[in-house]
Each structure stands twice: as structure tokens, then as C-alpha cells.
C-alpha atoms as a PDB file:
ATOM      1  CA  UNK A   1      15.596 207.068  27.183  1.00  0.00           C
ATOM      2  CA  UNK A   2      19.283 207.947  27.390  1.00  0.00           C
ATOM      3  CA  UNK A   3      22.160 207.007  24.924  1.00  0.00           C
ATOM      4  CA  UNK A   4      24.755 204.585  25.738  1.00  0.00           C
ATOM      5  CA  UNK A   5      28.246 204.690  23.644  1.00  0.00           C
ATOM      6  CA  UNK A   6      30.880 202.483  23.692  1.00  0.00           C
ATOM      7  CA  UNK A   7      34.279 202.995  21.486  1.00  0.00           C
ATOM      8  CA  UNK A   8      37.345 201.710  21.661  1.00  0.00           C
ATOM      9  CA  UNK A   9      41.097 201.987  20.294  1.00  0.00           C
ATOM     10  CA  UNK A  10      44.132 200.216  19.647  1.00  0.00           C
ATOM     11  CA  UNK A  11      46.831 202.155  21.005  1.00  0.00           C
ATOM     12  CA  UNK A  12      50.452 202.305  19.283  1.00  0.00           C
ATOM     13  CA  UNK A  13      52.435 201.948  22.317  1.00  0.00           C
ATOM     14  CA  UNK A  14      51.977 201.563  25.850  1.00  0.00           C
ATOM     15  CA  UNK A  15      50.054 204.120  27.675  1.00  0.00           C
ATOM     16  CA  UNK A  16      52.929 205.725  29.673  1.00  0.00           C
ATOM     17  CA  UNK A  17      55.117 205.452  26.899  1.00  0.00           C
ATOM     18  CA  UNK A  18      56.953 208.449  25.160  1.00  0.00           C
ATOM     19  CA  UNK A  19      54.681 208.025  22.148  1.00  0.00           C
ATOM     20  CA  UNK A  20      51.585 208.650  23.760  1.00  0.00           C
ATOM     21  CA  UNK A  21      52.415 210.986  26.312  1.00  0.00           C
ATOM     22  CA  UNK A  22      50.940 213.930  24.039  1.00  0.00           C
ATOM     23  CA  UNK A  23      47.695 211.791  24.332  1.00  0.00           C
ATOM     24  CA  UNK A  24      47.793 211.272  27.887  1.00  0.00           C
ATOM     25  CA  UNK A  25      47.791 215.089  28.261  1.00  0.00           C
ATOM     26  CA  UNK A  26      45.041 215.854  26.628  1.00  0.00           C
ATOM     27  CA  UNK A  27      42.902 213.363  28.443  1.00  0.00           C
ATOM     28  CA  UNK A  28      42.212 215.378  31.404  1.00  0.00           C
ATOM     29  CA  UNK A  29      41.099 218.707  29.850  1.00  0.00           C
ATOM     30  CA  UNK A  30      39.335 216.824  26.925  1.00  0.00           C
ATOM     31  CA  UNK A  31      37.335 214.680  29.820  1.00  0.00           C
ATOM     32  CA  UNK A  32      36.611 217.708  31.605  1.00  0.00           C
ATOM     33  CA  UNK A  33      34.926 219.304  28.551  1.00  0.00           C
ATOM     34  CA  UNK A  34      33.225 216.190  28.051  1.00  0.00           C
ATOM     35  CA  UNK A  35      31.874 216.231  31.604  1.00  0.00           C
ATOM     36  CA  UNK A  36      30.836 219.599  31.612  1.00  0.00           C
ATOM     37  CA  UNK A  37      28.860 219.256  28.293  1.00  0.00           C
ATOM     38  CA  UNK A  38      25.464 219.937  27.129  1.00  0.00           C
ATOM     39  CA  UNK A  39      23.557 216.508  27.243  1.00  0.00           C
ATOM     40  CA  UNK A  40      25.773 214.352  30.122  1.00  0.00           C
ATOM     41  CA  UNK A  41      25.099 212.353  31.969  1.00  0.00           C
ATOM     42  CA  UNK A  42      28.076 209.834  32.887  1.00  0.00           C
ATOM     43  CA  UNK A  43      31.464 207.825  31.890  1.00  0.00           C
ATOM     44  CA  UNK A  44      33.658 205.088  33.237  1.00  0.00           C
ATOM     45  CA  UNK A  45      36.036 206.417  35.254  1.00  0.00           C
ATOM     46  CA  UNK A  46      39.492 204.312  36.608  1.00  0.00           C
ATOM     47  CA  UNK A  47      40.067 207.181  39.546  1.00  0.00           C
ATOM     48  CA  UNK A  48      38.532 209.619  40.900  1.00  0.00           C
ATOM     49  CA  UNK A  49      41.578 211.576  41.616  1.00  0.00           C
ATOM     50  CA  UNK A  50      43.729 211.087  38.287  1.00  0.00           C
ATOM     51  CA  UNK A  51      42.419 212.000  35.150  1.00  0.00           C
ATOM     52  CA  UNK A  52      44.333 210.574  33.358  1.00  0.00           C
ATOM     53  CA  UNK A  53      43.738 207.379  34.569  1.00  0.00           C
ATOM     54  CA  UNK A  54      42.666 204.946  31.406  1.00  0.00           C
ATOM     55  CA  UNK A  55      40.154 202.130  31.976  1.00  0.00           C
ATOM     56  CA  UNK A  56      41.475 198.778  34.050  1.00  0.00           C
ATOM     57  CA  UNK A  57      39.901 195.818  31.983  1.00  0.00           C
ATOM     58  CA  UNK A  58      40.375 192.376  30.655  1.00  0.00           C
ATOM     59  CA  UNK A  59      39.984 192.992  27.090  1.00  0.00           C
ATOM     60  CA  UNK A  60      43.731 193.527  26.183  1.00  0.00           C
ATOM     61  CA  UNK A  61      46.818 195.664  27.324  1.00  0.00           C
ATOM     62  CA  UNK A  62      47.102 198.104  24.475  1.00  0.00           C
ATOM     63  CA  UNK A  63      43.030 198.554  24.305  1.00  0.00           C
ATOM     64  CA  UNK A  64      41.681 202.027  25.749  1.00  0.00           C
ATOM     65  CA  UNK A  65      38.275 201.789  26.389  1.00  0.00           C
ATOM     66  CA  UNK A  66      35.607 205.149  26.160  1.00  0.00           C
ATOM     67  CA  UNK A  67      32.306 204.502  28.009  1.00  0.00           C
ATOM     68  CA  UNK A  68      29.752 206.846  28.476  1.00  0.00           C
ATOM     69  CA  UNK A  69      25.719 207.681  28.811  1.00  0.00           C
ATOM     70  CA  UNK A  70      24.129 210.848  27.421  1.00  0.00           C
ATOM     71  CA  UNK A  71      21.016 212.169  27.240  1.00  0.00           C
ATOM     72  CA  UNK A  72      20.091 212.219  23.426  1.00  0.00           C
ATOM     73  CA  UNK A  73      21.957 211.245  19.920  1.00  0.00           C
ATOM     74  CA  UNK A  74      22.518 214.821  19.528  1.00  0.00           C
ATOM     75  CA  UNK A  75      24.219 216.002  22.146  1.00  0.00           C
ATOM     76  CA  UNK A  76      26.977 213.102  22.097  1.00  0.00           C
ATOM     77  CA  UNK A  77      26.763 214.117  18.116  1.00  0.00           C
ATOM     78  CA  UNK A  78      27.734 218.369  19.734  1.00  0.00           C
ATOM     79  CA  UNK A  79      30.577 216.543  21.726  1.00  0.00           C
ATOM     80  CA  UNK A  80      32.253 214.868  19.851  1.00  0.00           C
ATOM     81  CA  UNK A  81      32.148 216.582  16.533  1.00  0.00           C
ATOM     82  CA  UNK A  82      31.347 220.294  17.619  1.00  0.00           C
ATOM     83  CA  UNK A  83      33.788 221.039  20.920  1.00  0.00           C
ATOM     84  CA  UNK A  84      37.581 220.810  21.130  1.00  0.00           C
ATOM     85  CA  UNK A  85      37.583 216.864  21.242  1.00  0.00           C
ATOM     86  CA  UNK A  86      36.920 217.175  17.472  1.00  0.00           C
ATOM     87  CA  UNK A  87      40.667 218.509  17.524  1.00  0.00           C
ATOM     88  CA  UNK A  88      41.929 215.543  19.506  1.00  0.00           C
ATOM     89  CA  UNK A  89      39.994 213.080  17.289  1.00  0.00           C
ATOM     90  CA  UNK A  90      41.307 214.246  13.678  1.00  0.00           C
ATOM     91  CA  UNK A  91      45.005 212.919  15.656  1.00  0.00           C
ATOM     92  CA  UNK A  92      43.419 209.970  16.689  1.00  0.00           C
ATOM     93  CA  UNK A  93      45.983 208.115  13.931  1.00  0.00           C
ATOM     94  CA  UNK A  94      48.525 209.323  16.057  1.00  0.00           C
ATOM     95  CA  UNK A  95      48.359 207.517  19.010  1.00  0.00           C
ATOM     96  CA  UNK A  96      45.899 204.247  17.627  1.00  0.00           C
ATOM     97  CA  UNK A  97      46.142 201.741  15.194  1.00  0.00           C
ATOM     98  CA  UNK A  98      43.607 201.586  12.398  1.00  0.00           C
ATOM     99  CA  UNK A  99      40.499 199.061  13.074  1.00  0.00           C
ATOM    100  CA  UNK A 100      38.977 197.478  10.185  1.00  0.00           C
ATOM    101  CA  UNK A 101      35.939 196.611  12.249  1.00  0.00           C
ATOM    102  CA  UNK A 102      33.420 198.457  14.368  1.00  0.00           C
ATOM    103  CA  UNK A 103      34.864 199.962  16.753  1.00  0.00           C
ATOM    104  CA  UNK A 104      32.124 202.388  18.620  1.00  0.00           C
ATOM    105  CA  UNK A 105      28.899 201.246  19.233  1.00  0.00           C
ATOM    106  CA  UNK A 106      25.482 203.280  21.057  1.00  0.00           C
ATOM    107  CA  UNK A 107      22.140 202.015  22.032  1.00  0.00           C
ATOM    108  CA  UNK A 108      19.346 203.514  24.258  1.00  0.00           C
ATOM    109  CA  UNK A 109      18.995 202.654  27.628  1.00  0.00           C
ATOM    110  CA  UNK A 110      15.836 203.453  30.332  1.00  0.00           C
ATOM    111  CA  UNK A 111      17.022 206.771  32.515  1.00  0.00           C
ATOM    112  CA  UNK A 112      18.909 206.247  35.353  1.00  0.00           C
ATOM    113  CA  UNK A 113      20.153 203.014  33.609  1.00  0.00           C
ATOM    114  CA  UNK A 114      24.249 202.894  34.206  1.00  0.00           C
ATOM    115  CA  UNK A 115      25.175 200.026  31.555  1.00  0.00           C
ATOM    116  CA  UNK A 116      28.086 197.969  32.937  1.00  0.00           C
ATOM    117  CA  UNK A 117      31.406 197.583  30.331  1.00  0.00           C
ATOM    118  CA  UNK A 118      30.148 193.790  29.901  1.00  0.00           C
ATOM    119  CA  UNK A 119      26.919 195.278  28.216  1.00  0.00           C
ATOM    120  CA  UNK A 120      28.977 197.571  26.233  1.00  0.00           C
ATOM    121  CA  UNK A 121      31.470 195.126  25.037  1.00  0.00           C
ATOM    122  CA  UNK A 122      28.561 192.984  23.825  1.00  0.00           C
ATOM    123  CA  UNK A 123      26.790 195.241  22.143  1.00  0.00           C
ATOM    124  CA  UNK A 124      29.838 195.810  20.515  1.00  0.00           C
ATOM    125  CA  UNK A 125      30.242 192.290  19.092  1.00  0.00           C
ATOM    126  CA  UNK A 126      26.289 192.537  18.211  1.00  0.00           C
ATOM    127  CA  UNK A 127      27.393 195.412  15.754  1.00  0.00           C
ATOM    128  CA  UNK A 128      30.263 193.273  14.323  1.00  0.00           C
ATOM    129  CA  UNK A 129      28.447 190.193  13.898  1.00  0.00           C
ATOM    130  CA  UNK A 130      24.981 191.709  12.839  1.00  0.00           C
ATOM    131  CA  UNK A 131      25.481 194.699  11.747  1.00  0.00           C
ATOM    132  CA  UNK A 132      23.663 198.557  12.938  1.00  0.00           C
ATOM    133  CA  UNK A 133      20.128 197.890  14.808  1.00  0.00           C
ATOM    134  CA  UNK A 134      17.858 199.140  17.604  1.00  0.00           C
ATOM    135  CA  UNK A 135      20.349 197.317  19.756  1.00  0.00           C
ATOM    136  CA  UNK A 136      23.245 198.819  18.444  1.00  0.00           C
ATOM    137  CA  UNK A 137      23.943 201.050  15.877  1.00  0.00           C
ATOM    138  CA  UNK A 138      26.835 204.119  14.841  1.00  0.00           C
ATOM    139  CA  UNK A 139      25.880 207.772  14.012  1.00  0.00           C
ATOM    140  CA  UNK A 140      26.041 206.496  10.430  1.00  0.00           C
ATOM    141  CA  UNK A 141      22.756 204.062  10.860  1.00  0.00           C
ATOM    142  CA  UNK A 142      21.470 205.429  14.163  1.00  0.00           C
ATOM    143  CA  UNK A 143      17.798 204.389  15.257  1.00  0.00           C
ATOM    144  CA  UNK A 144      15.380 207.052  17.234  1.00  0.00           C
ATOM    145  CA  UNK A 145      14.655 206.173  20.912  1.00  0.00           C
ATOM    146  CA  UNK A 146      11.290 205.198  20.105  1.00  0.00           C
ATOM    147  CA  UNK A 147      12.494 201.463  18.852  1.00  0.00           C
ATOM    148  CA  UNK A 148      14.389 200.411  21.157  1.00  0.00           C
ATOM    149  CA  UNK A 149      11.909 201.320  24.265  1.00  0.00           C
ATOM    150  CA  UNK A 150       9.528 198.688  23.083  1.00  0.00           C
ATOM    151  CA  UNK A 151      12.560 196.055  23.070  1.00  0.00           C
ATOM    152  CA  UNK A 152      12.844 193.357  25.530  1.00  0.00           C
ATOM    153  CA  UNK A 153      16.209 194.272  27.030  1.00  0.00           C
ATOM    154  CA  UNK A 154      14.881 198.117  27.053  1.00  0.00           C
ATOM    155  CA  UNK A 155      12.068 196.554  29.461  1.00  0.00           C
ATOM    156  CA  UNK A 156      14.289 194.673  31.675  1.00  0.00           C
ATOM    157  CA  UNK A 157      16.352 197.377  32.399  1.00  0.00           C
ATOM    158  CA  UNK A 158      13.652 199.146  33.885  1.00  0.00           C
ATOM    159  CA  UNK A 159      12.778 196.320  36.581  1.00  0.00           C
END
């Protein structure tokens, strides 16, 4: 099984504005470390060529959108809290507005399973309106792998 994570952010301003061109900056050499990392294995990417290209979606103008799939709880835990992102995520208050609600979400997912933003934005409002589970759950009131393989969606993935 593999880790899907979802989080999301209400920025301050637009995205090429003034205010947030500090933030901007740092996306391309904080996605590269994030690529390049221990553990993996893929994120949603706008371009190919610009890195600092933010998500196209249809979930609101000033929303930025993080999607990615690693290979255990661990590693995304050595990412984000033991590289240089750590750095870019004490700022976070900054560039985004505070969220009183969920706003990152994981779940595990069959190898070689790329979850689509629909799935992630669900799972999302499964966290909100249910609160952590094998289906989705935080760092805070994670679940081991072992759970959520025996779930139904886990089993349909794999068809």
C-alpha cells in the first residue's frame, strides 16, 4: 500500500500577486526536494515545464491545492517535517489564511494506484464530516496500512 495526501490552503492574495511572490519562489526548489525525496512516489503537477505552476481546479480561485502519493506514513512524515519544507511551512501564515477545519487529509491506496483530485477532495469532506478513519485520517490519528487494505474501496482500486 502507498499513502495518498491531500492538503490545501487559502491563500491571502492572488497567486501572482506582490504578496505571494516570496511563496511562488520557493515553490520550485521546495517541489524539487520533495520530488527527489526518500519515499516518492508522485504529485499533481499543472506543467511540466513551470514549476511554479499551481494546480488548475474548480474548487475556488484563491485555493492552492497539494496532491501527492508516497510510499509509507513515514517518509511523507521525513518530508514534510524533517527537510527544508519544514522552513517554508512554519511561514505558511504568511501567504494563507487560517482554516478552522481539516484541511489535509491521507489514506492508503493499492501500489501503482494514482488517486484523481475528485478522490482527494472527497476524502477530504469524509474527514470534515466524520472525523479521522481508515479512509481518511491526519498524522495526528493516522491508521497503519493494514486497515485500510481489507476495505472495500482499497479492493476496488486494485481491479
Amino acid at each position: 500500500m502507498h499513502l495518498a495526501e491531500l492538503n490545501i490552503a487559502h491563500l491571502r492574495a492572488p497567486i501572482d500577486s506582490q504578496e505571494l511572490a516570496e511563496f511562488v519562489a520557493l515553490l520550485e526548489p521546495i517541489n524539487t526536494i520533495a520530488d527527489e525525496a526518500p519515499g516518492f512516489v508522485w504529485r499533481l503537477k499543472e506543467s511540466e515545464s513551470d514549476p511554479t505552476a499551481t494546480v488548475i481546479h474548480d474548487y475556488g480561485d484563491h485555493l492552492l491545492i497539494n496532491f501527492s502519493v508516497w510510499e509509507s506514513l513515514d517518509t511523507l512524515w521525513d518530508y514534510t517535517y524533517r527537510s527544508a519544507h519544514l522552513g517554508v511551512l512554519r511561514r505558511r501564515r504568511e501567504w494563507f489564511l487560517r482554516m478552522a477545519e481539516p484541511y489535509m487529509v491521507m489514506w492508503w491506496i493499492p501500489e501503482g494506484h494514482i488517486p484523481s483530485l475528485a478522490e482527494g477532495m472527497a476524502r477530504l469532506e469524509r474527514l470534515k464530516a466524520e472525523g479521522p478513519s481508515p479512509e481518511a485520517f491526519t498524522f495526528k490519528d493516522s491508521y497503519p496500512s493494514s486497515e485500510a487494505a481489507s476495505l472495500p474501496a482499497a479492493a476496488e482500486a486494485t481491479k
